[in-house]
Protein backbone atom coordinates (compact mmCIF):
# COMPACT_ATOMS: atom_id res chain seq x y z
CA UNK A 1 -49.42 5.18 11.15
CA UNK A 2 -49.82 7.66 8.70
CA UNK A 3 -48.76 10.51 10.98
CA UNK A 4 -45.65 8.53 11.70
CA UNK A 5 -44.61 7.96 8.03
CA UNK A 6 -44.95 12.22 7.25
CA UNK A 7 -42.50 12.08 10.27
CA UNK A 8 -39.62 10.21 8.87
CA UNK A 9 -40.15 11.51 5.45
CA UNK A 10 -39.83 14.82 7.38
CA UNK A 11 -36.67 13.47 9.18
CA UNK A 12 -35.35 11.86 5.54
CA UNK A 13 -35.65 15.45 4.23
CA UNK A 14 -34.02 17.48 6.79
CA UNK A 15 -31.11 14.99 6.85
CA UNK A 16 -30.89 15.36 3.01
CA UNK A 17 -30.69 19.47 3.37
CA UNK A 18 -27.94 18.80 6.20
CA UNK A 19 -26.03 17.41 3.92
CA UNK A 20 -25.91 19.20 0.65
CA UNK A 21 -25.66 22.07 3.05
CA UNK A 22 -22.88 20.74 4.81
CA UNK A 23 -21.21 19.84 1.68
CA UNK A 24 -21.34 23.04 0.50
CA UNK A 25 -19.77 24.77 3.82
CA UNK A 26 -17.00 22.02 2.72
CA UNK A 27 -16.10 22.81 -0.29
CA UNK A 28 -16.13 26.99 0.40
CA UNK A 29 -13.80 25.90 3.40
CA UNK A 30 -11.62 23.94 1.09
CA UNK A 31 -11.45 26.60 -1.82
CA UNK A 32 -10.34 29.27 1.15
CA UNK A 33 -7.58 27.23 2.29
CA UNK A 34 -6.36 26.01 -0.86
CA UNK A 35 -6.65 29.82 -1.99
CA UNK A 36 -4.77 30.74 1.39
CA UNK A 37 -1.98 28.36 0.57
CA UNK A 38 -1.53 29.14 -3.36
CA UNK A 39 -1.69 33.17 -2.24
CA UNK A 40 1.71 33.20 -0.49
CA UNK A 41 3.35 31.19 -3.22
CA UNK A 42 2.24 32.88 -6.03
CA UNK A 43 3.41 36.55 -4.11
CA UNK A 44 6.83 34.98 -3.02
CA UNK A 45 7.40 33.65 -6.54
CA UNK A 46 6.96 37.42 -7.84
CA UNK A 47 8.67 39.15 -4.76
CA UNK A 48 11.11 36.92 -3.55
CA UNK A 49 14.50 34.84 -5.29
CA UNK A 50 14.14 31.13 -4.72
CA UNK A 51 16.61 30.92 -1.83
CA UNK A 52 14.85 33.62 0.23
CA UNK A 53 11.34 31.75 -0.98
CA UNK A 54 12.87 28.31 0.67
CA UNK A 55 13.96 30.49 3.80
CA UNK A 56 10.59 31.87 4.09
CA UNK A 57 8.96 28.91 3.90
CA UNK A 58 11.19 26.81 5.94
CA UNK A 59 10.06 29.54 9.35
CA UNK A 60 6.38 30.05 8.44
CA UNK A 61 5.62 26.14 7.67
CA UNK A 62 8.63 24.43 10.61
């Protein structure tokens, strides 16, 4: 009985590491894509006038 219970607290804890580790492998994933998407933007808005920005956007997003 004992044996069983170090078991699932063993389980309980590797579960618990899956997550925060998982959670963390989310949010890096979400800060490179949300950096990924505000790069562009913030170069065209420096480079490019706004009707060339819309053009831009219109063939690399459609």
């Amino acid at each position: 009985m004992k044996q069983h219970l170090i078991i699932m607290q063993r389980i309980r804890d590797h579960s618990r590491e899956n997550i925060s580790a998982r959670s963390s492998v989310k949010n890096k994933l979400f800060n490179l894509v949300t950096d990924w998407l505000n790069f562009p933007a913030r170069v065209k808005a420096a480079h490019l006038p706004l009707v060339d920005c819309g053009k831009v956007r219109g063939q690399v997003f459609f």
